[in-house]
Each structure stands twice: as C-alpha cells, then as structure tokens.
Protein backbone atom coordinates (compact mmCIF):
# COMPACT_ATOMS: atom_id res chain seq x y z
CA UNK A 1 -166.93 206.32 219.11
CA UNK A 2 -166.69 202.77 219.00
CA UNK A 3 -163.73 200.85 216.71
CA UNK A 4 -165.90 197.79 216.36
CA UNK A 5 -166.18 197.14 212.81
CA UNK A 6 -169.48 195.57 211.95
CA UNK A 7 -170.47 193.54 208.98
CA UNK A 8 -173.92 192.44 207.39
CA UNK A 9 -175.46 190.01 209.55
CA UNK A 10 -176.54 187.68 205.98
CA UNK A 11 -173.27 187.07 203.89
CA UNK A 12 -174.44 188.76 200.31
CA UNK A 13 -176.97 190.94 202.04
CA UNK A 14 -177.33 194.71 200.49
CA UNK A 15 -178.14 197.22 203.47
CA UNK A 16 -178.65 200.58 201.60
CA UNK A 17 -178.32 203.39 203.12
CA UNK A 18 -179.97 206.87 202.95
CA UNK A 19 -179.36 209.82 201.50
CA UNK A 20 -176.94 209.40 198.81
CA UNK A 21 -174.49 207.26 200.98
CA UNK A 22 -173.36 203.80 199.33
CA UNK A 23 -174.55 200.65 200.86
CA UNK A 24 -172.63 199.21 203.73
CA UNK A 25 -169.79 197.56 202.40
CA UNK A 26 -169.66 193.92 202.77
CA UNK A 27 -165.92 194.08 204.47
CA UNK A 28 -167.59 196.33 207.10
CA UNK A 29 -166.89 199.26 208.97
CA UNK A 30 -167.40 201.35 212.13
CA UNK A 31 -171.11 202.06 213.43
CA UNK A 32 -172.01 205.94 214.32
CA UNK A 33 -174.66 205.10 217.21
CA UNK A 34 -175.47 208.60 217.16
CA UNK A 35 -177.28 208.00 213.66
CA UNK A 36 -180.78 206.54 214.86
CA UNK A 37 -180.51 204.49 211.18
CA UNK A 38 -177.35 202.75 211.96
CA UNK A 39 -178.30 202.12 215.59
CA UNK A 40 -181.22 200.52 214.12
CA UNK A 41 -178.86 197.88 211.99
CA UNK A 42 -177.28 196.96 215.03
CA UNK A 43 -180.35 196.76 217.46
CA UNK A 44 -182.34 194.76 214.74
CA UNK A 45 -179.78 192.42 214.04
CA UNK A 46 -179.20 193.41 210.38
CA UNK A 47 -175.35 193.99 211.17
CA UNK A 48 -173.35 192.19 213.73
CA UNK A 49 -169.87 192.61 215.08
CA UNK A 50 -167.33 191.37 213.22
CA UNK A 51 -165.69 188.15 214.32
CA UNK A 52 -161.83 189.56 215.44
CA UNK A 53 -159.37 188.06 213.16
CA UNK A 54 -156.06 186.92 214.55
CA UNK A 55 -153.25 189.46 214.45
CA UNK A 56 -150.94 189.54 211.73
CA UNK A 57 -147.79 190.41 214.00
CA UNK A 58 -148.36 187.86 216.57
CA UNK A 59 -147.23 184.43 215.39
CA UNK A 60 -147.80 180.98 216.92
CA UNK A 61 -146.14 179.76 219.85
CA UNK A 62 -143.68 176.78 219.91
CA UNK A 63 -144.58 173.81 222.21
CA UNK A 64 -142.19 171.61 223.35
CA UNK A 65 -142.62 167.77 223.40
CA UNK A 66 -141.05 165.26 225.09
C-alpha cells in the first residue's frame, strides 16, 4: 500500500464517503486502491497527491559569501 497521502483536489471540497465512513478529511490521508471508490477519487481528479512538505529535522544549509 501506498504512503502517499492525498488531499481534496478543491480546498473546502466535502468528498463523502460510503457506508457510514466520515468524509475525507481535509488534512488528507492514505488511498486504498483496492477500494474501486477511492481509486475513482484519484483517477477522476477529485483528490490529488499531497504537495511534500519540507522536513522538520532537516534545517537549511549555510552558504558562504565572500
């Protein structure tokens, strides 16, 4: 399974989902492809990848000027 977390594509947008699931959360989370709903989302364009955020732990190089 992917680790990919994807978000809604439209900032705002409610994507419910079935059953008595809650709607994808607006923070995002991992896609099961093996659910034909949520491959949908993906396929369609109603969720995209979200963008990768820098990492916490790594912290800016110096640069050194002359």
């Amino acid at each position: 399974m992917s680790e990919d977390i994807y978000i809604p594509a439209k900032k705002g947008e409610r994507i419910p989902m079935p059953g008595n699931q809650p709607d994808w959360p607006a923070d995002g989370r991992t896609v099961n492809f093996a659910s034909p709903y949520e491959a949908r989302l993906v396929a369609d364009g109603t969720l995209k990848l979200k963008p990768a955020s820098a990492d916490p732990e790594q912290k800016p190089t110096a640069r050194r000027t002359k």
